[in-house]
N, C-alpha and C. Protein backbone atom coordinates (compact mmCIF):
# COMPACT_ATOMS: atom_id res chain seq x y z
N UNK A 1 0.85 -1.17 0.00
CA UNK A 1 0.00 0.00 0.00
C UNK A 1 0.90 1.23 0.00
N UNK A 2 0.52 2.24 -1.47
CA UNK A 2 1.30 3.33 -0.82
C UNK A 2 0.74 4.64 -0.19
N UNK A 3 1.15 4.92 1.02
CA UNK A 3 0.37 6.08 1.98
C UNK A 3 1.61 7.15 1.90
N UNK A 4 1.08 8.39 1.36
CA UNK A 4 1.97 9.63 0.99
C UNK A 4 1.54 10.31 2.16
N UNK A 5 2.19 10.99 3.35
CA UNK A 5 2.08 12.23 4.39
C UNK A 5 3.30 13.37 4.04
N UNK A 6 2.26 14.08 3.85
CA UNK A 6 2.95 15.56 3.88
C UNK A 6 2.57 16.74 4.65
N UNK A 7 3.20 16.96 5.32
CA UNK A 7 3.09 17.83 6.55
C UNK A 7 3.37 19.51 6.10
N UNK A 8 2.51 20.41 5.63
CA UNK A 8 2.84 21.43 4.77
C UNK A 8 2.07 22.48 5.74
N UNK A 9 2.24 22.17 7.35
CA UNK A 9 1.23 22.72 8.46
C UNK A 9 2.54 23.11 9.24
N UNK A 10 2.36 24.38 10.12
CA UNK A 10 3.10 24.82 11.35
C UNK A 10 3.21 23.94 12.49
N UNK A 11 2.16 22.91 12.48
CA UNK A 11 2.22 21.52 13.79
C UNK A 11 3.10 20.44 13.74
N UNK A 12 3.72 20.33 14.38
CA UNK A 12 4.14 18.81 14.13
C UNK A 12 3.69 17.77 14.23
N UNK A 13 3.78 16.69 13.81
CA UNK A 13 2.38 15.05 13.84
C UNK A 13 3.44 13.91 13.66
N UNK A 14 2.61 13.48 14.68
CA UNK A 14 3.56 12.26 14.59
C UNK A 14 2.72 11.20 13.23
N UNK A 15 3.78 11.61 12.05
CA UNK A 15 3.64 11.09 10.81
C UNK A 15 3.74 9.19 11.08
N UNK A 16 4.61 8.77 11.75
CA UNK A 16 4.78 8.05 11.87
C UNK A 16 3.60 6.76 12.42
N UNK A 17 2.57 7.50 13.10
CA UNK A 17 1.87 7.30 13.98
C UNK A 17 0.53 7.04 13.01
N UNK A 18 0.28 8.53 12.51
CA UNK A 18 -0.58 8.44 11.48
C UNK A 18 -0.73 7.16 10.27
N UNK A 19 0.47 7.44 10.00
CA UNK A 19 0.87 6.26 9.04
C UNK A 19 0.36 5.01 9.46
N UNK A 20 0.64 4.37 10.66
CA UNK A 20 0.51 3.16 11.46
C UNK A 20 -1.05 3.24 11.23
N UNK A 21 -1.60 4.35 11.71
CA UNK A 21 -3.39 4.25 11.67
C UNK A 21 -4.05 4.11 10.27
N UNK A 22 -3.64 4.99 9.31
CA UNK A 22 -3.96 4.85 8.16
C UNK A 22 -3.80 3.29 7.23
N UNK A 23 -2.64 2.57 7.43
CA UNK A 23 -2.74 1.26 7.17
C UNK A 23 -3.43 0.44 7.84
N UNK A 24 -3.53 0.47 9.05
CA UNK A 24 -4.76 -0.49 9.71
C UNK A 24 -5.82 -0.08 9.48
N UNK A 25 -6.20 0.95 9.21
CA UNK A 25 -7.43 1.31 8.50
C UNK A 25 -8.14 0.81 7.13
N UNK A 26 -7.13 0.93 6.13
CA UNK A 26 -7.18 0.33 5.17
C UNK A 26 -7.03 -0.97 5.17
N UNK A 27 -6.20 -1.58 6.00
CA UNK A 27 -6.59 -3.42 5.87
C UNK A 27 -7.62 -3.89 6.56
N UNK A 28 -8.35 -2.79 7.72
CA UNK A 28 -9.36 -3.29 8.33
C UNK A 28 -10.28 -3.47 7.01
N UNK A 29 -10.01 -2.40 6.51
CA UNK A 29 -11.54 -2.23 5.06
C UNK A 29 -11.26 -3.22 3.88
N UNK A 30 -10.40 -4.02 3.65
CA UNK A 30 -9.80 -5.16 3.00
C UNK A 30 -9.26 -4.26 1.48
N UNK A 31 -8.58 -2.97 1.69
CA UNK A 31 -8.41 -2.22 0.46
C UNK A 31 -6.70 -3.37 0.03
N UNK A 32 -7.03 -3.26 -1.43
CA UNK A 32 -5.98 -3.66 -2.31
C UNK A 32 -4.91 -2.95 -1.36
N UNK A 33 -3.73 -4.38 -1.34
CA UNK A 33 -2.27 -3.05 -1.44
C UNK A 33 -1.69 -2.83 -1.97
N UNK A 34 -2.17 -2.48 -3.42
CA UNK A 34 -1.60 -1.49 -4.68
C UNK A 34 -2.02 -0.30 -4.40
N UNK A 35 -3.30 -0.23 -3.67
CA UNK A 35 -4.05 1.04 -3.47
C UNK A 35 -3.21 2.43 -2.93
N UNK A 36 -3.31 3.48 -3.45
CA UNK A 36 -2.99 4.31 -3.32
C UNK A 36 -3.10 5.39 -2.14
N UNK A 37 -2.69 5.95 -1.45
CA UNK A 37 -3.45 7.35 -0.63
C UNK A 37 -2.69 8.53 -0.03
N UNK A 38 -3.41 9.59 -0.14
CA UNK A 38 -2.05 11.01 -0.02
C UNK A 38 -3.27 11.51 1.17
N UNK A 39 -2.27 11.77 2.13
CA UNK A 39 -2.82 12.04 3.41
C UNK A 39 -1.62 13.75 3.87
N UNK A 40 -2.47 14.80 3.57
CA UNK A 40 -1.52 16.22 3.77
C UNK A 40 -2.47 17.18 4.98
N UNK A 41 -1.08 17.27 5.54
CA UNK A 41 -1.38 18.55 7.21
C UNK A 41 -1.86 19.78 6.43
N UNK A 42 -2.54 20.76 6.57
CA UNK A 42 -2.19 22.08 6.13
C UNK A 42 -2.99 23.05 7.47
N UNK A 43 -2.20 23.67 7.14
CA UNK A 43 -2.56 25.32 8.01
C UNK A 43 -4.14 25.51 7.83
N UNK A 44 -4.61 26.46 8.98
CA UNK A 44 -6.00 27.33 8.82
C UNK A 44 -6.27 27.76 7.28
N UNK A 45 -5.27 28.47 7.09
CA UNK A 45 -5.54 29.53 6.08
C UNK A 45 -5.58 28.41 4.80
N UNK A 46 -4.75 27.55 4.70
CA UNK A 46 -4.55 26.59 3.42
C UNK A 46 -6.13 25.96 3.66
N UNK A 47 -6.89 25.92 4.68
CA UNK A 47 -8.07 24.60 5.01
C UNK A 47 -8.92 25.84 4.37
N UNK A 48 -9.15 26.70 5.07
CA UNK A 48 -10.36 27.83 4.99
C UNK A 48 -10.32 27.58 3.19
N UNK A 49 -9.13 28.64 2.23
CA UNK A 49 -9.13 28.24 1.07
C UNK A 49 -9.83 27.07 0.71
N UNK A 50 -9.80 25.76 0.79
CA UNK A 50 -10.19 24.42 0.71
C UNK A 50 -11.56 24.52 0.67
N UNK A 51 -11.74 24.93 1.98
CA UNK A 51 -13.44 24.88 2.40
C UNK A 51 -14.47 25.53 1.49
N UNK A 52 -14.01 26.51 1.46
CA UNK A 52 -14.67 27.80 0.65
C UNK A 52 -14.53 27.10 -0.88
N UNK A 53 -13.77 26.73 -1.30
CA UNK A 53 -13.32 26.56 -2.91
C UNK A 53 -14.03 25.17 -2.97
N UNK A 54 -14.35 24.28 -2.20
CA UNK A 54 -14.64 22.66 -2.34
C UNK A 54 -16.64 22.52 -1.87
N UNK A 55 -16.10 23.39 -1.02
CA UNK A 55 -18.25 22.67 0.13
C UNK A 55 -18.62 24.47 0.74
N UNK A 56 -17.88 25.36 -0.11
CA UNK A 56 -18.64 26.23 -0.34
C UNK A 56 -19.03 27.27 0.99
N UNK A 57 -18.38 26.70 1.92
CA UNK A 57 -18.37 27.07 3.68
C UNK A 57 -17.29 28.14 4.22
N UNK A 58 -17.89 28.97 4.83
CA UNK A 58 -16.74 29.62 5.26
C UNK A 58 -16.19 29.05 6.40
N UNK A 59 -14.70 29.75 6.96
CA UNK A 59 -13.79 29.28 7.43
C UNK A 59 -12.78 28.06 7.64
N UNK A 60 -11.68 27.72 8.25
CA UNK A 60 -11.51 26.12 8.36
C UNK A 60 -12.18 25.22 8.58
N UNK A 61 -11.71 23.81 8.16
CA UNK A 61 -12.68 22.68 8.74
C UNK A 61 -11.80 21.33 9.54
N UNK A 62 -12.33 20.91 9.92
CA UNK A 62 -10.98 19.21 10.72
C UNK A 62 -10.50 18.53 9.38
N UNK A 63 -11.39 18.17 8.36
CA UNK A 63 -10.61 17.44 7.77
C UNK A 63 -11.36 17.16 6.12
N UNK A 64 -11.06 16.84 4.81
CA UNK A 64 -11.60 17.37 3.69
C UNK A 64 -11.07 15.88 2.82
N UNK A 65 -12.20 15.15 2.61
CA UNK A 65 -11.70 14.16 1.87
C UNK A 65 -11.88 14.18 0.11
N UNK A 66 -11.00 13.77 -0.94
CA UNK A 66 -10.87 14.00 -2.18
C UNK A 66 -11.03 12.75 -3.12
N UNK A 67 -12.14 11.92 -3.28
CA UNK A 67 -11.81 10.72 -3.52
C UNK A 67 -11.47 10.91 -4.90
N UNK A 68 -10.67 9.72 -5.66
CA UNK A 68 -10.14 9.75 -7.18
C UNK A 68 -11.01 8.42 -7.71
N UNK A 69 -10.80 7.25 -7.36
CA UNK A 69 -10.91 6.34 -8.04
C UNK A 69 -12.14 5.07 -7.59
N UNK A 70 -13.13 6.15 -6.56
CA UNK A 70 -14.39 5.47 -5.92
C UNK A 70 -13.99 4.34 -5.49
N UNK A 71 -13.37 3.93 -4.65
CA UNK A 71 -12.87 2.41 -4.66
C UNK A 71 -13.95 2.26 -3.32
N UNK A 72 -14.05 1.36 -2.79
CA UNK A 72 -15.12 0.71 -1.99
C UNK A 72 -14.47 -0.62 -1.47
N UNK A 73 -14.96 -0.79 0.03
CA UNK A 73 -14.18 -1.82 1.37
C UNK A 73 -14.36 -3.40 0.42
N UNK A 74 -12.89 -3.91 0.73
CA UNK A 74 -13.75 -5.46 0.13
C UNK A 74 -14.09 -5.81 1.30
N UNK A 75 -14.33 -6.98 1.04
CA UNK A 75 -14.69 -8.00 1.98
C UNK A 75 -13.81 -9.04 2.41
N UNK A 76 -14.45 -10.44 3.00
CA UNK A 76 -13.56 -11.22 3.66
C UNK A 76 -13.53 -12.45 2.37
N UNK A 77 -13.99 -12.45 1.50
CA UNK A 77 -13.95 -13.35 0.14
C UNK A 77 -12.84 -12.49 -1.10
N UNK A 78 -12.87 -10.65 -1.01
CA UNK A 78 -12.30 -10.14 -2.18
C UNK A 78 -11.90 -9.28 -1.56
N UNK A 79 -10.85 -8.82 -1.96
CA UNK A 79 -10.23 -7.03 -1.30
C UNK A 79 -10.57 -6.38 -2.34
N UNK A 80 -10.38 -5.21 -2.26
CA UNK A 80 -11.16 -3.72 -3.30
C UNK A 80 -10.46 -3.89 -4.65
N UNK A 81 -10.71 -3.36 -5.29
CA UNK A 81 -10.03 -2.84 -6.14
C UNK A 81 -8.93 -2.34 -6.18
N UNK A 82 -7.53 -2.45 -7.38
CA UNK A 82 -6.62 -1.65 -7.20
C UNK A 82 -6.63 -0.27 -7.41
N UNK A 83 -6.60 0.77 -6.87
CA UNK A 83 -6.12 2.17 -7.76
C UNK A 83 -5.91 2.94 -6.97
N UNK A 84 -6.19 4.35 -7.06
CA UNK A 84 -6.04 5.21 -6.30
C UNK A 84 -7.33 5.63 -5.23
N UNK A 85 -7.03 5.57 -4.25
CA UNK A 85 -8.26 6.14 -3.04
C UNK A 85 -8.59 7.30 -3.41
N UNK A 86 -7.37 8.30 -3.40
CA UNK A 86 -7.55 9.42 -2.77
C UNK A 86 -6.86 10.17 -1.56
N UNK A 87 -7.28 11.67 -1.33
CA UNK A 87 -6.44 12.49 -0.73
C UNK A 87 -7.48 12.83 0.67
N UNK A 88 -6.83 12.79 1.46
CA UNK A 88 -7.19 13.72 2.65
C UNK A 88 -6.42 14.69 3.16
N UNK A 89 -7.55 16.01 3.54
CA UNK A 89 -6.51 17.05 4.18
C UNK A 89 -7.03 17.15 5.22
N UNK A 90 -6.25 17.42 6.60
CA UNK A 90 -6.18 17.33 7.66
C UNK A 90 -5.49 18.94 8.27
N UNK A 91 -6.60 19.30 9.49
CA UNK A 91 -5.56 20.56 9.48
C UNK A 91 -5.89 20.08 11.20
N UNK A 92 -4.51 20.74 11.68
CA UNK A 92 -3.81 19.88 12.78
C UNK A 92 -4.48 20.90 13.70
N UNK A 93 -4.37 22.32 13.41
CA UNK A 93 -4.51 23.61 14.19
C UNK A 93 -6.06 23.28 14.87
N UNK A 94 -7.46 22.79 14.20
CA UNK A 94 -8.44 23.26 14.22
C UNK A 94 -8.69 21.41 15.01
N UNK A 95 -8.30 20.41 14.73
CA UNK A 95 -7.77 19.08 15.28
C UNK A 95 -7.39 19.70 16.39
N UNK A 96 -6.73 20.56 17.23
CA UNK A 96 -6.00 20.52 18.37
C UNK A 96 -7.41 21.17 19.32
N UNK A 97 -8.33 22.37 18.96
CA UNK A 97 -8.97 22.87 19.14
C UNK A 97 -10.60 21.87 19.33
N UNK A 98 -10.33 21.12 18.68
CA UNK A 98 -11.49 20.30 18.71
C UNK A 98 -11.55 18.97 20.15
N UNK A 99 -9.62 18.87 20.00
CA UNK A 99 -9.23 17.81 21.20
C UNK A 99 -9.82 18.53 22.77
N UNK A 100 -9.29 19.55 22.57
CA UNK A 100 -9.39 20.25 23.69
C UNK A 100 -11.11 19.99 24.19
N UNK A 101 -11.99 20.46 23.34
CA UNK A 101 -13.18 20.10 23.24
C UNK A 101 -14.12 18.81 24.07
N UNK A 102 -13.07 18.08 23.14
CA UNK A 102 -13.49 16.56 23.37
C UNK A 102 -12.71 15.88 24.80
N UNK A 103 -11.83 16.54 25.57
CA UNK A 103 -11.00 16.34 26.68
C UNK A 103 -9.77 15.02 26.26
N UNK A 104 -9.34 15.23 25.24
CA UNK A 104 -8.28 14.20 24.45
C UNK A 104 -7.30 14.72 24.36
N UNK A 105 -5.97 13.92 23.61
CA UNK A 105 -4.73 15.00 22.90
C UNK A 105 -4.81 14.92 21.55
N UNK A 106 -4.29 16.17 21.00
CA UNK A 106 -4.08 16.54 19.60
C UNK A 106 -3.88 15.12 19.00
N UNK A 107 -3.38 14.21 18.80
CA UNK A 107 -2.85 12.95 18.34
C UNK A 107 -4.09 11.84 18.04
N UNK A 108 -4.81 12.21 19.27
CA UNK A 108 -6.05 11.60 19.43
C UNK A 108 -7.03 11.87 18.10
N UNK A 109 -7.40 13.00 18.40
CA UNK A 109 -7.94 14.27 17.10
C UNK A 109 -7.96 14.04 15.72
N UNK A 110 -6.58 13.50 15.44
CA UNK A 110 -5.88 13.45 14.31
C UNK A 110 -5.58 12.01 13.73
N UNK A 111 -5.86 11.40 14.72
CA UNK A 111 -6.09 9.64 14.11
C UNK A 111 -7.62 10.02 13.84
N UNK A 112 -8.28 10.71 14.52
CA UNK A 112 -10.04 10.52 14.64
C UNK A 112 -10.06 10.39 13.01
N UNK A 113 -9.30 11.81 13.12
CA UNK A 113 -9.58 12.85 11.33
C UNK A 113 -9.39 11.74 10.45
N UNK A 114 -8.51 11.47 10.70
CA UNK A 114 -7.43 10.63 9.33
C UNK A 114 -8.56 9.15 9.80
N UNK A 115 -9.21 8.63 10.40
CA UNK A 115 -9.77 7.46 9.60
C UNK A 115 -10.96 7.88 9.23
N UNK A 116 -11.72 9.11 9.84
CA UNK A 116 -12.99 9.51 9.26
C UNK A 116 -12.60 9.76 7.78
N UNK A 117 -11.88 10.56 7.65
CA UNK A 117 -11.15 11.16 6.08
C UNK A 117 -11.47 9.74 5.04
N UNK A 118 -10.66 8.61 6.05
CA UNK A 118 -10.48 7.52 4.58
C UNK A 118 -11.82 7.20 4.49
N UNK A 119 -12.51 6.72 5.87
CA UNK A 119 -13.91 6.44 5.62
C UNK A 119 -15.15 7.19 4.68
N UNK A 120 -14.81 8.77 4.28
CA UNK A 120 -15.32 9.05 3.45
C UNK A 120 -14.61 8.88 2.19
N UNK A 121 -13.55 8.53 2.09
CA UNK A 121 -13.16 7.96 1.25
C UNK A 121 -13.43 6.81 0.18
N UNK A 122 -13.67 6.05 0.89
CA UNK A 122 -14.83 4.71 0.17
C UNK A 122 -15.68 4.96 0.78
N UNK A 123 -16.63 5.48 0.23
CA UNK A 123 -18.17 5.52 0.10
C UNK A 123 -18.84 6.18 1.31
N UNK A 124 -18.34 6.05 2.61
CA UNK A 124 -19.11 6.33 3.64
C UNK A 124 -19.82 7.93 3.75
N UNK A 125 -21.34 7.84 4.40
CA UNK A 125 -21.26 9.37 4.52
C UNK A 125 -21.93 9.67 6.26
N UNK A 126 -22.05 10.89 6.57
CA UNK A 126 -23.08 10.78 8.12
C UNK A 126 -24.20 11.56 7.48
N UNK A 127 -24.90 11.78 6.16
CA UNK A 127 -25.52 13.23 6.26
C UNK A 127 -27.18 12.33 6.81
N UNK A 128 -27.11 11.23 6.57
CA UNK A 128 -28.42 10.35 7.18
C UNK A 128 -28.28 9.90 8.89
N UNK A 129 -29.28 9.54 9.34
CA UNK A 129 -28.82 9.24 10.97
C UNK A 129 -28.63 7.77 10.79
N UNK A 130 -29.07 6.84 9.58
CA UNK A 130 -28.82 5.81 9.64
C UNK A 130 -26.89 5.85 8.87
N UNK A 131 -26.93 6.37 8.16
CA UNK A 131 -25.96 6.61 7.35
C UNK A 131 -24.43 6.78 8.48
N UNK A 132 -25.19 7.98 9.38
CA UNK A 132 -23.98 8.59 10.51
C UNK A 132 -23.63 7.30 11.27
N UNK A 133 -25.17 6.65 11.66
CA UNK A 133 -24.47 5.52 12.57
C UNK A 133 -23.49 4.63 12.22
N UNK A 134 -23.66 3.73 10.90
CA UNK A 134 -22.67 3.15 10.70
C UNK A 134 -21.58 3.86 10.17
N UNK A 135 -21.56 4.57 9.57
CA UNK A 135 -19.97 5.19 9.73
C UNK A 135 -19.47 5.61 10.75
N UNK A 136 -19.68 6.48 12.10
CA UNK A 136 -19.49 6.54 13.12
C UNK A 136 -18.87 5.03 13.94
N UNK A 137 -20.06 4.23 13.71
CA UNK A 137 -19.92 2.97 14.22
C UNK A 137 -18.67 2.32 13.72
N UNK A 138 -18.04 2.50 12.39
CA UNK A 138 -17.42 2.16 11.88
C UNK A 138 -16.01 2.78 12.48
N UNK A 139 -16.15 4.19 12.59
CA UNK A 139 -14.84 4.87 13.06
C UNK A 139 -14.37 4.59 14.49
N UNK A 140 -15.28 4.17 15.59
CA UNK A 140 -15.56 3.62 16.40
C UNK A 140 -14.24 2.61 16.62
N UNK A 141 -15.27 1.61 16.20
CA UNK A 141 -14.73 -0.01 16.04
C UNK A 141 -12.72 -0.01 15.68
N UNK A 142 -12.37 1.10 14.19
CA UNK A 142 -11.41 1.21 13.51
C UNK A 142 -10.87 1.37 14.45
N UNK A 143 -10.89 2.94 15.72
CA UNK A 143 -9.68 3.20 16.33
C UNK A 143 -9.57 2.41 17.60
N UNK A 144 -10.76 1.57 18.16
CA UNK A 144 -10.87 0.76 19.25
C UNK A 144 -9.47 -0.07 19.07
N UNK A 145 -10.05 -0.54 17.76
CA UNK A 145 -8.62 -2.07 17.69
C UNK A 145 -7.52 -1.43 17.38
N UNK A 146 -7.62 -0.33 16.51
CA UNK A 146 -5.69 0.39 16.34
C UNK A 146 -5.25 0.41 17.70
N UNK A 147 -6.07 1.02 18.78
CA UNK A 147 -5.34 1.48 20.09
C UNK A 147 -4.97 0.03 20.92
N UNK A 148 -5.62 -0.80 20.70
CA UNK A 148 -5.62 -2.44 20.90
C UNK A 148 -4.64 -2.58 20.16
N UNK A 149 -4.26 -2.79 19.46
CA UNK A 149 -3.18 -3.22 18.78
C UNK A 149 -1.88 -2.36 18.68
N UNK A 150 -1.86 -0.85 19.23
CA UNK A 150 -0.86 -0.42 19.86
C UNK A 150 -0.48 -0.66 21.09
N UNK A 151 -1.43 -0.81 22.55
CA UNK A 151 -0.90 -1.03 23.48
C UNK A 151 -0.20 -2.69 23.57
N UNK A 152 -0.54 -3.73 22.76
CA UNK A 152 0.10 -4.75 22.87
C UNK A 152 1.23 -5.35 22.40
């Protein structure tokens, strides 16, 4: 699988970390590992731009997913398709602000972002309450076992 991070934000992230989440993410969802994905930090001002130019909203947002190649979760008989996922942008500043919120750390925030990101990535959406649940449910479940599978 190749996972591109580019950190083009004033925060520092533990890339390393991210990385770790973003692949268990994707093998939780049985994605090809030819599959592609570009996962980039950016500043307020780079997100706001984004926001405004993409979903039409003013100011920054947590996180902005770009899909390319519609790919969709396999299953436990087929993994996805090969190609490209897609991009997520992540802005760390408005992630730190949100932790605080939520009584977490920035790191916390920013795994949240980065598997919600992929999850809208293949297919998922929340704008339904049935819709929110299982994706929620889904993001849920994803970082339960990453953190399970980090502390061991």
């Amino acid at each position: 699988m190749t996972i591109e991070i580019n950190n083009e934000s004033d925060v520092a992230v533990d890339e390393a970390r991210v990385l770790r989440l973003a692949s268990f993410t994707l093998d939780h969802m049985r994605i090809h590992p030819e599959a592609e994905l570009g996962i980039q930090f950016v500043n307020e001002d780079t997100m706001t731009t984004l926001h405004v130019q993409w979903m039409d909203e003013p100011g920054p947002t947590d996180v902005l997913s770009f899909p390319m190649d519609e790919l969709r979760p396999g299953n436990d008989l087929e993994l996805s398709a090969v190609g490209l996922l897609g991009d997520i942008v992540v802005c760390p500043q408005v992630a730190a602000e949100q932790a605080i919120t939520a009584g977490h750390e920035t790191i916390n925030e920013v795994l949240m972002l980065t598997a919600h990101g992929i999850l809208h990535l293949l297919g998922f959406d929340h704008a339904e309450p049935e819709e929110e649940k299982e994706m929620f449910g889904l993001q849920r479940d994803i970082l339960e076992r990453f953190y399970t599978t980090e502390s061991n």
